[in-house]
N, C-alpha and C. Protein backbone atom coordinates (compact mmCIF):
# COMPACT_ATOMS: atom_id res chain seq x y z
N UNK A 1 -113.75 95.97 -57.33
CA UNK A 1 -113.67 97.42 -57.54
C UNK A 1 -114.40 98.15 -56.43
N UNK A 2 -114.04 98.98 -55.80
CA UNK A 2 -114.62 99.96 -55.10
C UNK A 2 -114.48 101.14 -55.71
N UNK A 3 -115.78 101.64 -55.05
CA UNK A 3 -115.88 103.29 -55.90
C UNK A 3 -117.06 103.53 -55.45
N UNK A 4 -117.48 105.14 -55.84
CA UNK A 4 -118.64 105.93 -55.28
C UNK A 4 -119.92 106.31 -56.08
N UNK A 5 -120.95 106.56 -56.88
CA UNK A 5 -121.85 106.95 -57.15
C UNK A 5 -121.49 108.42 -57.20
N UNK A 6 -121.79 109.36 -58.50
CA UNK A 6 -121.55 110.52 -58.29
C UNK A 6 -122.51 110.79 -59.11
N UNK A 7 -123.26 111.92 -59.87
CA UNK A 7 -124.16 112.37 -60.44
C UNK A 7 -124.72 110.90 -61.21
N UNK A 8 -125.24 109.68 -60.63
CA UNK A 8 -125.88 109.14 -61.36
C UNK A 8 -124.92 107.71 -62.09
N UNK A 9 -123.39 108.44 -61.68
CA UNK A 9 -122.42 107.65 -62.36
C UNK A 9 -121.55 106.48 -61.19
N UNK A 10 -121.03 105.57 -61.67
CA UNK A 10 -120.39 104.87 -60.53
C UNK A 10 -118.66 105.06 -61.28
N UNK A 11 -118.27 105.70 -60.20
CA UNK A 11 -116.82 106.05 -60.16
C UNK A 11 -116.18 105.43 -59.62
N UNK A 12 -115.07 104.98 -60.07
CA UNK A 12 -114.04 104.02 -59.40
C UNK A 12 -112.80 104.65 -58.88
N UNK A 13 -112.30 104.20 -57.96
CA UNK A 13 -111.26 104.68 -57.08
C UNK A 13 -110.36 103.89 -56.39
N UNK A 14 -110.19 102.51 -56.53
CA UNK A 14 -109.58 101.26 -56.25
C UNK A 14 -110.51 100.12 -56.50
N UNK A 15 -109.16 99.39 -56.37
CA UNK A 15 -109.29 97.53 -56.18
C UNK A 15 -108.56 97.21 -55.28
N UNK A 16 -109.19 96.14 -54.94
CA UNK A 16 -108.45 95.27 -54.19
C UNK A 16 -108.94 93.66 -54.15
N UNK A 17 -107.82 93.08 -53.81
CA UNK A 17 -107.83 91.56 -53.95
C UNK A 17 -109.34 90.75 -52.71
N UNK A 18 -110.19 90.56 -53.74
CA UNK A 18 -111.45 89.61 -53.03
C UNK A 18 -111.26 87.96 -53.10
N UNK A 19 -111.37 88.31 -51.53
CA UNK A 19 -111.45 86.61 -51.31
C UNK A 19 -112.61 86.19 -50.41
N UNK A 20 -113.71 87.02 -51.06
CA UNK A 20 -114.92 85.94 -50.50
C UNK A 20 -116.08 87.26 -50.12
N UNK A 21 -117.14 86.92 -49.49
CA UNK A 21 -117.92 88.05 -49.28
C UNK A 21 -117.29 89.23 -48.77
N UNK A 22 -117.59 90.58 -49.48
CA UNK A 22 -116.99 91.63 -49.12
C UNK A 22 -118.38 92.70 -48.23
N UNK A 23 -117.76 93.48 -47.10
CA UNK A 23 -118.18 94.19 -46.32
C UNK A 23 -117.78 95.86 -46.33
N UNK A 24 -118.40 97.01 -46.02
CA UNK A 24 -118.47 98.10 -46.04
C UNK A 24 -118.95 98.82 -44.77
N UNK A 25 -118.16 99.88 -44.11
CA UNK A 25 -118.81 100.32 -42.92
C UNK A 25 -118.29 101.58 -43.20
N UNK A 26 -118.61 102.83 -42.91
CA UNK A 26 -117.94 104.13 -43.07
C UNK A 26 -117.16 104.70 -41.68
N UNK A 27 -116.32 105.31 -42.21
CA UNK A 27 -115.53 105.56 -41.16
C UNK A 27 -115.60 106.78 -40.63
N UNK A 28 -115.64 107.13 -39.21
CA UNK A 28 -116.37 108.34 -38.76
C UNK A 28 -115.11 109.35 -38.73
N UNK A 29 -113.90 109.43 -39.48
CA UNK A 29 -113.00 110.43 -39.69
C UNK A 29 -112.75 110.43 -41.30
N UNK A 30 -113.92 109.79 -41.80
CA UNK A 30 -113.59 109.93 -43.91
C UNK A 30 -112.92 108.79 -43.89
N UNK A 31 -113.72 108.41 -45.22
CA UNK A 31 -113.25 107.36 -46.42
C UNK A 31 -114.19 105.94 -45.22
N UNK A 32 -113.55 104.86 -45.83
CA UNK A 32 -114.49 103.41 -45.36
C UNK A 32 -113.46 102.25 -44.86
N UNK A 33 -113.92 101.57 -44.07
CA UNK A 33 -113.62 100.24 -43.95
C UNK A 33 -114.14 99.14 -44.49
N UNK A 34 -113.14 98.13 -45.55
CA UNK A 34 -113.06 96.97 -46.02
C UNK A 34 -112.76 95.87 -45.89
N UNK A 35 -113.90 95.08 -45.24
CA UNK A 35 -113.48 93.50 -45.18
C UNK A 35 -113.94 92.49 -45.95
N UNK A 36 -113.05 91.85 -46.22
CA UNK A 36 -113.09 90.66 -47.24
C UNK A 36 -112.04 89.03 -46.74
N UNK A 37 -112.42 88.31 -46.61
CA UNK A 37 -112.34 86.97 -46.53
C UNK A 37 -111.54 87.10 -45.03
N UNK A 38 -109.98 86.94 -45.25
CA UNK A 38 -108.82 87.23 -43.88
C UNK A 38 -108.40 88.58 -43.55
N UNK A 39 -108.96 89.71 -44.56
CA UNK A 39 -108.43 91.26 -44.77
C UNK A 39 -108.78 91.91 -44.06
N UNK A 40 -108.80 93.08 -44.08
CA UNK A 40 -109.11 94.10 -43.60
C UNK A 40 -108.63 95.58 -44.30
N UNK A 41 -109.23 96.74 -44.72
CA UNK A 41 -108.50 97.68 -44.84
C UNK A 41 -109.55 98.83 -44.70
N UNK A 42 -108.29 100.53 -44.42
CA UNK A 42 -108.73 101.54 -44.81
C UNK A 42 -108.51 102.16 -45.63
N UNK A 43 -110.03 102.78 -46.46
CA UNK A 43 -109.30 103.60 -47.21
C UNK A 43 -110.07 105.12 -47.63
N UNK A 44 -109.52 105.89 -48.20
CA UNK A 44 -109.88 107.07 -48.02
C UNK A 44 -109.12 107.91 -49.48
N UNK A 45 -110.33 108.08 -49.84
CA UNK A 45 -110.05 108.76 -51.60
C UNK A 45 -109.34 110.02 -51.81
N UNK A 46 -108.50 109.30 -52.72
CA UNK A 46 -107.32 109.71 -52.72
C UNK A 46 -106.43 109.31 -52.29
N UNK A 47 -106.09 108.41 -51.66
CA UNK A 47 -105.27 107.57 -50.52
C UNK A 47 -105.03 106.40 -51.56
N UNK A 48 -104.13 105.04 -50.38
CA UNK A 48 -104.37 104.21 -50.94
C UNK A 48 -104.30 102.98 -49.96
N UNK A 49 -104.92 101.92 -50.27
CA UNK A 49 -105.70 101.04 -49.59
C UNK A 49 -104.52 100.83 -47.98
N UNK A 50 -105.12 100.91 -47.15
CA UNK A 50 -104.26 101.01 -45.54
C UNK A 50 -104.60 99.48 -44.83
N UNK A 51 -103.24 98.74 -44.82
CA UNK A 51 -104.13 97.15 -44.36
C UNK A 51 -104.24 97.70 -42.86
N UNK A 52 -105.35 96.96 -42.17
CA UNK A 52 -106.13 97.32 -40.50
C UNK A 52 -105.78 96.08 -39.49
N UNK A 53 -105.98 94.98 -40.51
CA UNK A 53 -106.17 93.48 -39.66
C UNK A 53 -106.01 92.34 -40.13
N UNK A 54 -105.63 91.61 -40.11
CA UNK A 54 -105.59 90.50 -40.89
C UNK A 54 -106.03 88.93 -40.07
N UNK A 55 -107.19 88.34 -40.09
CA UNK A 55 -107.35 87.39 -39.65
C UNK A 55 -106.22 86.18 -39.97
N UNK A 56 -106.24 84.67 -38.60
CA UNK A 56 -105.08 84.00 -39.18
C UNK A 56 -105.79 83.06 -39.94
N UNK A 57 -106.95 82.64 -40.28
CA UNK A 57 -107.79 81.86 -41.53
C UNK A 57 -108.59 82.80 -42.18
N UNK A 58 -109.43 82.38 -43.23
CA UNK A 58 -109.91 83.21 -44.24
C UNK A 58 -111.32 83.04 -43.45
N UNK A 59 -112.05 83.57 -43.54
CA UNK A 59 -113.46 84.47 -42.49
C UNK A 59 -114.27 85.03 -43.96
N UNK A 60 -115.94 84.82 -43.31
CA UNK A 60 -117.06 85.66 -44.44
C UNK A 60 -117.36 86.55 -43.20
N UNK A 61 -116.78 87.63 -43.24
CA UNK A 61 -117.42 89.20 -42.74
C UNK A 61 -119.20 89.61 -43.27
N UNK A 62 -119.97 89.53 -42.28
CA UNK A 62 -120.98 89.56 -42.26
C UNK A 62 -121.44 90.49 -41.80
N UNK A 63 -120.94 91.47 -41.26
CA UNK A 63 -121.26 92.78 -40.27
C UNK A 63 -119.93 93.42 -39.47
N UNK A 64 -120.11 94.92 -40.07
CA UNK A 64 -118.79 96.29 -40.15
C UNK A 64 -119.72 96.94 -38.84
N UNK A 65 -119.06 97.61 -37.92
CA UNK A 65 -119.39 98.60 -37.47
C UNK A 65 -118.27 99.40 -36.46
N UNK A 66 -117.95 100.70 -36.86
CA UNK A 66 -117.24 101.76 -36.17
C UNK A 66 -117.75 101.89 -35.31
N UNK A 67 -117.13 102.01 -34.06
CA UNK A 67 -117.66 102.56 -33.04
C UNK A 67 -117.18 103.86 -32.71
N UNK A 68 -118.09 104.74 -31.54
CA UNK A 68 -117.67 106.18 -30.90
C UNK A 68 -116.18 106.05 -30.72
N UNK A 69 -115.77 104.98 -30.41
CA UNK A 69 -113.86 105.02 -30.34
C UNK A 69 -113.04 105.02 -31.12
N UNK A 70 -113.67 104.98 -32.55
CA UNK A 70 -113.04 104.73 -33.42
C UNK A 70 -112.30 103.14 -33.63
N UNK A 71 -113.18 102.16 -32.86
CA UNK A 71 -112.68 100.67 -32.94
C UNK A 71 -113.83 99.82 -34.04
N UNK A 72 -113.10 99.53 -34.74
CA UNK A 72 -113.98 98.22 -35.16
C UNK A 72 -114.36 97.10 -35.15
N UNK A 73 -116.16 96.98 -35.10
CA UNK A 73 -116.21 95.50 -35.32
C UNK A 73 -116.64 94.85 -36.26
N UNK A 74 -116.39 93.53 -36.46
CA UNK A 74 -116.46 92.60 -37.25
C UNK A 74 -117.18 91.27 -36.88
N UNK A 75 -118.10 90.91 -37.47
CA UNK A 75 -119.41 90.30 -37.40
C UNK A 75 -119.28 89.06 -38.49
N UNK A 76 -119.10 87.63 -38.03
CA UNK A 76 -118.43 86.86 -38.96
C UNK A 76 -119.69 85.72 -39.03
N UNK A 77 -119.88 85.04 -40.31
CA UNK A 77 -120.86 84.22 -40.72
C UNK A 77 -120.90 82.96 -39.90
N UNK A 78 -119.27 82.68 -39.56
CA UNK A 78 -119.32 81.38 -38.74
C UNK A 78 -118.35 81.44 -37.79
N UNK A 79 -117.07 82.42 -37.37
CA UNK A 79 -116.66 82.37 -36.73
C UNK A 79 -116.33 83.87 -35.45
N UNK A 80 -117.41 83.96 -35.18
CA UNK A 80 -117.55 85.21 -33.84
C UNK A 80 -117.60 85.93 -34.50
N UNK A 81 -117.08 87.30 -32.84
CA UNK A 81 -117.62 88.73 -33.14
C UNK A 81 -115.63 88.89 -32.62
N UNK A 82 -115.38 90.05 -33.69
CA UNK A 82 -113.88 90.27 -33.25
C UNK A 82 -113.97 92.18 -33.81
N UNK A 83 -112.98 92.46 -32.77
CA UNK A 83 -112.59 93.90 -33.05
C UNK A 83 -111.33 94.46 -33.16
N UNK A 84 -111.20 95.27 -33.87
CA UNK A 84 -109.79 95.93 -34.33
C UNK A 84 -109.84 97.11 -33.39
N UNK A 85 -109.10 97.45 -33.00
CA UNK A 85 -108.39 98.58 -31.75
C UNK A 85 -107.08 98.82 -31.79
N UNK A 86 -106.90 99.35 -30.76
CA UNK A 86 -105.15 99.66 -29.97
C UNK A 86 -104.21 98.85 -29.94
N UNK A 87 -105.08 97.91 -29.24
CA UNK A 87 -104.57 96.48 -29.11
C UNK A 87 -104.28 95.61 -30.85
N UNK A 88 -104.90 95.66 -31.70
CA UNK A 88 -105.20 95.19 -32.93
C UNK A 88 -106.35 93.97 -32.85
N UNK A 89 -106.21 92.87 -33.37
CA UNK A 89 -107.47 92.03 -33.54
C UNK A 89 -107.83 91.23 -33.01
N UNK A 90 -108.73 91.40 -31.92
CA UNK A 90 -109.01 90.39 -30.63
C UNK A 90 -110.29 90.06 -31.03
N UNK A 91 -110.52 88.67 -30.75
CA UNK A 91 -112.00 87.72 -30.60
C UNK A 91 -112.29 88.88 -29.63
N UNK A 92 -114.06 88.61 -29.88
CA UNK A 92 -114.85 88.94 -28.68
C UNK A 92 -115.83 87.90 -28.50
N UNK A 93 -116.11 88.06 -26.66
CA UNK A 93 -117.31 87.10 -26.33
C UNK A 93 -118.75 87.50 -27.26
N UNK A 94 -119.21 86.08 -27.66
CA UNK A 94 -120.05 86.04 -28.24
C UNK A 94 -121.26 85.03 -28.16
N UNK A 95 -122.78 84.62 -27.86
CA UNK A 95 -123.65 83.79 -27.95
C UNK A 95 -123.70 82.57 -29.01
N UNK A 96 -122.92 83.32 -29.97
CA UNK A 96 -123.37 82.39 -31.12
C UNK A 96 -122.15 82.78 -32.23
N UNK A 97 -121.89 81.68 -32.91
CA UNK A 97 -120.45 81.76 -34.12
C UNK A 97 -120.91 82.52 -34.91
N UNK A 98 -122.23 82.63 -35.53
CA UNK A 98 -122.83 83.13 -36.81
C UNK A 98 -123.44 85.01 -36.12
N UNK A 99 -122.80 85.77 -36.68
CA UNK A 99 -122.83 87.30 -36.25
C UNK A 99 -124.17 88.00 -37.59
N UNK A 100 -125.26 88.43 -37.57
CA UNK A 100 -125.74 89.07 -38.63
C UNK A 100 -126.12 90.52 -38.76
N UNK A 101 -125.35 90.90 -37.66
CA UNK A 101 -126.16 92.29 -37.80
C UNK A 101 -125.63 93.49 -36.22
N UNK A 102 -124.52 94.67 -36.27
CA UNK A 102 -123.88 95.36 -35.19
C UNK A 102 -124.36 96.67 -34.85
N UNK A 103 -125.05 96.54 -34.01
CA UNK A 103 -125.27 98.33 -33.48
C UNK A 103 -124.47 98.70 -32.24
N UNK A 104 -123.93 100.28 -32.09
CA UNK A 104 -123.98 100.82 -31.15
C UNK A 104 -124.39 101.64 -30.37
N UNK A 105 -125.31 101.89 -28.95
CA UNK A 105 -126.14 102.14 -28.51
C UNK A 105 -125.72 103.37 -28.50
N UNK A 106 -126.79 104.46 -27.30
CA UNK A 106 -126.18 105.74 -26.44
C UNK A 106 -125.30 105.49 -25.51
N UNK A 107 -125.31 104.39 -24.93
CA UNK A 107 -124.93 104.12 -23.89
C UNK A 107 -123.10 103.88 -23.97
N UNK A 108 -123.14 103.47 -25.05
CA UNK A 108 -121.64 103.13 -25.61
C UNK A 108 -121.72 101.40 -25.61
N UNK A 109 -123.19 100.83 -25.76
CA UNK A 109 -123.06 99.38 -25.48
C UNK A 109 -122.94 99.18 -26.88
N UNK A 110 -122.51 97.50 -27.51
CA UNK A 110 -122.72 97.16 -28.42
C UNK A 110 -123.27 95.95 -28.55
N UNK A 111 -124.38 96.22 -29.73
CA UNK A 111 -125.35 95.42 -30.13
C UNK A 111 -125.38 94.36 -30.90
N UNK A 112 -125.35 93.18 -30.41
CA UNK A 112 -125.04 91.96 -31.66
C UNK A 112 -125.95 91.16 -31.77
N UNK A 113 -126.61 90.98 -33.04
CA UNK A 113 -127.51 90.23 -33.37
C UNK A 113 -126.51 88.89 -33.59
N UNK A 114 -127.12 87.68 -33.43
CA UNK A 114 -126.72 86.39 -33.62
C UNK A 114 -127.81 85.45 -34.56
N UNK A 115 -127.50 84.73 -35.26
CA UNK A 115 -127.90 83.74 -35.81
C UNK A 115 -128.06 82.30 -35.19
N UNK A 116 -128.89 82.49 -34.12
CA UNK A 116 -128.81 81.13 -33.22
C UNK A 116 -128.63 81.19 -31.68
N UNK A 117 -128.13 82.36 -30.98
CA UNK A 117 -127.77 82.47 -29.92
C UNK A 117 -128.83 84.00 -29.60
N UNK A 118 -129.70 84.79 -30.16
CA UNK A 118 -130.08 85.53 -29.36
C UNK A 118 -129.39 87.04 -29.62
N UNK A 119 -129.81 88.03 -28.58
CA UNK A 119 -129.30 89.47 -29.23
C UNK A 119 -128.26 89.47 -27.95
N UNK A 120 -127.05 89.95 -28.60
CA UNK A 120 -126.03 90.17 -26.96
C UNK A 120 -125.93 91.38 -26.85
N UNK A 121 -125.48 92.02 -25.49
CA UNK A 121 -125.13 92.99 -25.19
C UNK A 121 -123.79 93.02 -24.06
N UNK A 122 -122.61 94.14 -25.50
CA UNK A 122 -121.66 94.10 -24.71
C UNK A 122 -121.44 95.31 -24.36
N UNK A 123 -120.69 95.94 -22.43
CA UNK A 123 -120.82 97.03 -21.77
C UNK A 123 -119.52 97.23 -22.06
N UNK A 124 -119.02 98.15 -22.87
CA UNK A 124 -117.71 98.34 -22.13
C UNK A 124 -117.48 98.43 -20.74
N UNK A 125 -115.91 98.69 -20.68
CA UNK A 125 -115.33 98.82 -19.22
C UNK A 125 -114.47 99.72 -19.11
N UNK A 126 -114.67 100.31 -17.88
CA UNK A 126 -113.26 101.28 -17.43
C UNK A 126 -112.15 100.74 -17.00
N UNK A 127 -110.50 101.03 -16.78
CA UNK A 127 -109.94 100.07 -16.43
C UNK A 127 -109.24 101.48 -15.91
N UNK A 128 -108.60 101.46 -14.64
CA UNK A 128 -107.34 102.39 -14.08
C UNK A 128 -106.38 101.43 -13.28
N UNK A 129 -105.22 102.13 -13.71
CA UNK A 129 -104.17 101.23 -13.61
C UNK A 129 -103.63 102.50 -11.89
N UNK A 130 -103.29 101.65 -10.93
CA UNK A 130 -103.10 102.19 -10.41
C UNK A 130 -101.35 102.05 -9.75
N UNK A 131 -100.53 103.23 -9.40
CA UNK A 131 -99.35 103.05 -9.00
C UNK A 131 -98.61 103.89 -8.48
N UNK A 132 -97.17 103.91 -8.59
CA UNK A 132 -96.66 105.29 -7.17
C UNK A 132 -97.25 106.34 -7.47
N UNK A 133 -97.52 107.21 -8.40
CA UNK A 133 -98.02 108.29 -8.46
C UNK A 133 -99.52 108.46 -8.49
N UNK A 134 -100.80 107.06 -8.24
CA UNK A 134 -101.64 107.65 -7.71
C UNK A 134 -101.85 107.54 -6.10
N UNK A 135 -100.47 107.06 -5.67
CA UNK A 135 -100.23 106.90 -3.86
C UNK A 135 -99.92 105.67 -3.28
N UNK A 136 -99.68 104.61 -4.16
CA UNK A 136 -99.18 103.56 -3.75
C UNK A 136 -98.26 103.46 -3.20
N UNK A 137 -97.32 103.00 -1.95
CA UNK A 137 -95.96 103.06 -1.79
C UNK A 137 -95.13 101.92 -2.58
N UNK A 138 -95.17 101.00 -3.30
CA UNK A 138 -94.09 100.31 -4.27
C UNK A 138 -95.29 99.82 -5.42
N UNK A 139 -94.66 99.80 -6.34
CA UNK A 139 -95.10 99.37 -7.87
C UNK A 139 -95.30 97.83 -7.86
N UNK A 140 -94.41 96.55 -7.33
CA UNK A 140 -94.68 95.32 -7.19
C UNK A 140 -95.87 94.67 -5.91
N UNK A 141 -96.88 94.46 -6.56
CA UNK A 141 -97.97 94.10 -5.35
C UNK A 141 -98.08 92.41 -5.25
N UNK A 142 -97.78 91.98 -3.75
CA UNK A 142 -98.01 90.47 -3.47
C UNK A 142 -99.57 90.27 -3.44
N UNK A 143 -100.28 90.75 -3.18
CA UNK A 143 -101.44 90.34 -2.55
C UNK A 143 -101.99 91.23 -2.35
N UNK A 144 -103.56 91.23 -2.69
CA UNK A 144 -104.87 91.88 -2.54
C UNK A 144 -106.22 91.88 -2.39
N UNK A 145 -106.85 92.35 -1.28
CA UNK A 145 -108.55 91.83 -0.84
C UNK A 145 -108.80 93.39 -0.75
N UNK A 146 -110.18 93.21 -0.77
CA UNK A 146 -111.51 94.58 0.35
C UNK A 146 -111.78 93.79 1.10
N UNK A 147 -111.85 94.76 2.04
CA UNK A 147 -112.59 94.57 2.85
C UNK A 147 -114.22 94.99 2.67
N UNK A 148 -115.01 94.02 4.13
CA UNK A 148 -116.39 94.63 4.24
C UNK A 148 -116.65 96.36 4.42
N UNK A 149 -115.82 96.86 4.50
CA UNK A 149 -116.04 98.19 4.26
C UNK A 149 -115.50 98.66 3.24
N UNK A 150 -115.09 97.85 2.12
CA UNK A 150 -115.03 98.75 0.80
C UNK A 150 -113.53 99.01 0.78
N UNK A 151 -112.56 98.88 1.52
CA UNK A 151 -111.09 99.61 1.25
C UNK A 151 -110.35 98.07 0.70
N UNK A 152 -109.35 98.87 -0.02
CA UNK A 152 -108.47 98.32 -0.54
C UNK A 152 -107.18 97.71 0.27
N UNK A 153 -106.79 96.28 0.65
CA UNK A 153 -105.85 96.37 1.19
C UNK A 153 -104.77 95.45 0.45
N UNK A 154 -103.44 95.82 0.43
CA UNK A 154 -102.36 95.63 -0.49
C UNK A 154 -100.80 95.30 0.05
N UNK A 155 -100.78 94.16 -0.20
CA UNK A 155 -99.59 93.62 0.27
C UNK A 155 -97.99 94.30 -0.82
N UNK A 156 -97.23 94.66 -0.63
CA UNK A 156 -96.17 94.96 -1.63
C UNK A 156 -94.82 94.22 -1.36
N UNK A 157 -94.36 94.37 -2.53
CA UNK A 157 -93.06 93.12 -2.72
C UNK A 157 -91.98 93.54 -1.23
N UNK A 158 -91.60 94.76 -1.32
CA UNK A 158 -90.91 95.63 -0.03
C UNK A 158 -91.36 95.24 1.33
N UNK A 159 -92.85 94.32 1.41
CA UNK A 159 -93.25 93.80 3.10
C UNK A 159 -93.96 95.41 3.22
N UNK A 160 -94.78 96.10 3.05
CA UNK A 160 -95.77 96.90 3.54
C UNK A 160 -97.04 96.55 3.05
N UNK A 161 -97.33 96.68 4.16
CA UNK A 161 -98.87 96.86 4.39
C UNK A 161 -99.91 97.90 3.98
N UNK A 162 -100.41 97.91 2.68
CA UNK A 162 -101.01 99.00 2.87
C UNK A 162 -102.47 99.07 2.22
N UNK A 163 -103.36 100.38 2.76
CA UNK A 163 -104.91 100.07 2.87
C UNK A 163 -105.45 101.41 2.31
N UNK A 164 -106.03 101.30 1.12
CA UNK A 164 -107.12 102.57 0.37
C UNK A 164 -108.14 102.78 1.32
N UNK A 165 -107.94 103.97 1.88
CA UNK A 165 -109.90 104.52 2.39
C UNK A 165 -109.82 105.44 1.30
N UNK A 166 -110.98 106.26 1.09
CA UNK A 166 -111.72 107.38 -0.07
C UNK A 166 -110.39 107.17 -0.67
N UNK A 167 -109.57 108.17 -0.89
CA UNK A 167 -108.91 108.41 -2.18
C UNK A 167 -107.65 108.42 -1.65
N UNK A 168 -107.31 107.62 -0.43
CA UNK A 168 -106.18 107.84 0.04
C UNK A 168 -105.23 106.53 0.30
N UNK A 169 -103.89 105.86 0.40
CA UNK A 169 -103.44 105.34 0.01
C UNK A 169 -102.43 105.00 1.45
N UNK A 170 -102.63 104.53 2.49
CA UNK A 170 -101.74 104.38 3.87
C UNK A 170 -100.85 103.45 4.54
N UNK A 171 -99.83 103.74 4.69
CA UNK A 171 -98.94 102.29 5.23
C UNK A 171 -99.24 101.91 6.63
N UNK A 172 -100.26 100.96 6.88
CA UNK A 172 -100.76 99.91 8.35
C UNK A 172 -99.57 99.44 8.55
N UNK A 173 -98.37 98.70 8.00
CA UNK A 173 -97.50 98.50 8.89
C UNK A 173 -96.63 98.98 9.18
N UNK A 174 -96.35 100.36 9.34
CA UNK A 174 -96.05 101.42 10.14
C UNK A 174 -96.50 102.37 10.81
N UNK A 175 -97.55 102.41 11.31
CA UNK A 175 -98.03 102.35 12.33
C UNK A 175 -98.10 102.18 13.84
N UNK A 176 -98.07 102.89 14.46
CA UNK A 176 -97.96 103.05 15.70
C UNK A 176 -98.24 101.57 16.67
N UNK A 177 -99.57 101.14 16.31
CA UNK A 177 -100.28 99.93 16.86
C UNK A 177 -99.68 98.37 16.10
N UNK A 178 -99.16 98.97 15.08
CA UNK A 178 -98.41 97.43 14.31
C UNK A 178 -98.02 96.43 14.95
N UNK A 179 -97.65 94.98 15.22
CA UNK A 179 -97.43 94.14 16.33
C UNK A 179 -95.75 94.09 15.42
N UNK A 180 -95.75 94.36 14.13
CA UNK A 180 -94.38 93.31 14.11
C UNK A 180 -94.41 92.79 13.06
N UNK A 181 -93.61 92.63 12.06
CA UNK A 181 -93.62 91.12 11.00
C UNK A 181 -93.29 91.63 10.01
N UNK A 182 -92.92 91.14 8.79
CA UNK A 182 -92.96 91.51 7.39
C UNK A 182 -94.28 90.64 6.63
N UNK A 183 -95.50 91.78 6.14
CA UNK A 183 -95.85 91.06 5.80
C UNK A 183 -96.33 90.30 4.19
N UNK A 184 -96.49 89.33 3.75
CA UNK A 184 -96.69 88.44 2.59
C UNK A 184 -97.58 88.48 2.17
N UNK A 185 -98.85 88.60 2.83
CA UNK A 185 -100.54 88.08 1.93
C UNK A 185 -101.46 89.01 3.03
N UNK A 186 -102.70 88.99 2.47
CA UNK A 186 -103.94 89.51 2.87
C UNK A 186 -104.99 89.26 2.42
N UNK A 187 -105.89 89.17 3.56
CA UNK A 187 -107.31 88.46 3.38
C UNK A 187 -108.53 89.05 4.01
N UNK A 188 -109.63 89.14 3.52
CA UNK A 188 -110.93 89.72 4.78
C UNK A 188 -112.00 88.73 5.06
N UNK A 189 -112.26 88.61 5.93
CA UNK A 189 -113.64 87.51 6.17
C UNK A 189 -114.93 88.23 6.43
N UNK A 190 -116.40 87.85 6.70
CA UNK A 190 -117.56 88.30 6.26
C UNK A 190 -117.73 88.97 7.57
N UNK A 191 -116.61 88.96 8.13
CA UNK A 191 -117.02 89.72 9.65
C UNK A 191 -116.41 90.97 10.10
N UNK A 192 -115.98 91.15 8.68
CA UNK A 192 -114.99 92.79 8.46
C UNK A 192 -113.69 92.57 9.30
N UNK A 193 -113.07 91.25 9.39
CA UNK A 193 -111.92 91.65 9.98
C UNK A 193 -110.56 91.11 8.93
N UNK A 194 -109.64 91.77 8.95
CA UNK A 194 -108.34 91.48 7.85
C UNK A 194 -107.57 90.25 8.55
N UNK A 195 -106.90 89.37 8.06
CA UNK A 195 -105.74 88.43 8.21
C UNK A 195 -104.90 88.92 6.95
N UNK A 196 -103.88 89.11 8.06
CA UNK A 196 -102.45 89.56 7.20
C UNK A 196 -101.57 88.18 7.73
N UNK A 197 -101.07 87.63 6.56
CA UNK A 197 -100.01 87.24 6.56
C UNK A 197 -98.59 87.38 6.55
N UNK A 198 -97.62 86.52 7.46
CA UNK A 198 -96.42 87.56 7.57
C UNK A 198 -95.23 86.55 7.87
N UNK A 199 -93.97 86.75 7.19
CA UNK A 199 -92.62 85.78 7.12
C UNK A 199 -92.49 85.15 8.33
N UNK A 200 -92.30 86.46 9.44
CA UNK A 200 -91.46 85.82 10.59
C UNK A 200 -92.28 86.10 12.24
N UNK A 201 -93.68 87.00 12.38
CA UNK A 201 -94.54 86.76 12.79
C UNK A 201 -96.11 86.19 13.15
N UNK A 202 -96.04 85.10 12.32
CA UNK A 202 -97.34 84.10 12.11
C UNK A 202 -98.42 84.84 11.55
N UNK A 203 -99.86 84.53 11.99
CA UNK A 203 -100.82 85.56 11.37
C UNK A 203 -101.04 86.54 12.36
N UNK A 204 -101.89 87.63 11.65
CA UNK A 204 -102.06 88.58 12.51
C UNK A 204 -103.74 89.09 11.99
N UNK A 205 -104.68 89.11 12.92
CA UNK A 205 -105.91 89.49 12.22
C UNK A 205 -106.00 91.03 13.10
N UNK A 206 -106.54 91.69 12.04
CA UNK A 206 -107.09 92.92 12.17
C UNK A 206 -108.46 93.67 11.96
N UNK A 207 -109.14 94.22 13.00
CA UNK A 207 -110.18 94.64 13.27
C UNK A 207 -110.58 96.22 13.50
C-alpha cells in the first residue's frame, strides 16, 4: 500500500505489486518514485501508477535519488548503481556492487556511497554533436586527431581535408599550397606537425 499521512491519519492512495524491498524518492515535478524488486514506477495522486523501468532480473533497490535533470538513480544492494533517463535504464560505473546511500551535489556531481568500495564521485558530461550546420563540410568523417596546437583536424568520406581553429571550420585541401591527393586519414606527432594520408599521393606531412 502506498499512501500519505494527513492530519495524524495514514491515507491510502494505491497498491502495487511488491516483490522485495521497496524504495521511495520524491519527485521534483509532484507525486514519488517507486522501486521494488525489477520495477519501477511513477506516481502522482490522483493518477495512476506510471511504469519508469524495468530491470531484466529482480534487484533490492537500496537507494532513490532524482536528480536536477529530472533522471533517476537507483542504488542496488548487490547489483550497481543504474539510472533511468532519455535513454531509459543504463548501468552506471560503480566501486562496489552493494550501493547504500545517493546524493547530488552543487556541482551537478553525484554522490555514491558504497558498501565496500569507498565514496564515488560521478561528473557529468557535456557532449556536442558536431555537423554541416555547425561548419563542417560533409556529415561522414574518416578520420580524426589535434593537433599540438589544439585544432581539430578531419578527414571526410568526400576526400577533404579539413581543420577547426577558434570556432571556425576550413577546407586544407583546397587550398592554394595543397600538393595533391585525395585524402583518407590524419595524424599529429609531438612536434606539431600533421601526416595526412592520401589514395593516390603517398603521405604528405604538414607543418
Amino acid at each position: 500500500h502506498l499512501g500519505v499521512v494527513r492530519q495524524g491519519k495514514f491515507q491510502q492512495l494505491t497498491t502495487f505489486q511488491q516483490m522485495g524491498s521497496v524504495r521511495l524518492a520524491a519527485a521534483k515535478k509532484g507525486g514519488v518514485w517507486i522501486a521494488s524488486g525489477s520495477r519501477v514506477w511513477k506516481f502522482e495522486e490522483g493518477g495512476e501508477l506510471q511504469p519508469a523501468g524495468e530491470f531484466p532480473s529482480r534487484v533490492s533497490p537500496s537507494a532513490l535519488h532524482e536528480d536536477r535533470t529530472g533522471a533517476l538513480w537507483i542504488g542496488t544492494a548487490a547489483h550497481g548503481l543504474f539510472r533511468i533517463g532519455e535513454a531509459g535504464l543504463e548501468s552506471m560505473p560503480s566501486s562496489h556492487r552493494q550501493i547504500d546511500c545517493l546524493f547530488e551535489g552543487r556541482e551537478g556531481n553525484i554522490w555514491v556511497g558504497t558498501i565496500g568500495g569507498g565514496l564515488d564521485r560521478l561528473r557529468p558530461r557535456a557532449v556536442q554533436l558536431i555537423g554541416t550546420e555547425e561548419g563542417l563540410p560533409f556529415e561522414s568523417v574518416l578520420s580524426v586527431c589535434q593537433d599540438a596546437s589544439r585544432d581539430i583536424w578531419a578527414v571526410t568520406k568526400n576526400s577533404l581535408l579539413t581543420r577547426h581553429h577558434d570556432t571556425n571550420w576550413s577546407i586544407m585541401s583546397q587550398g592554394t599550397n595543397w600538393p595533391g591527393g585525395r585524402p583518407t586519414c590524419v595524424a599529429s606527432d609531438a612536434d606539431g606537425a600533421v601526416w595526412i594520408g592520401t589514395v593516390d599521393r603517398g603521405l604528405i606531412q604538414f607543418k
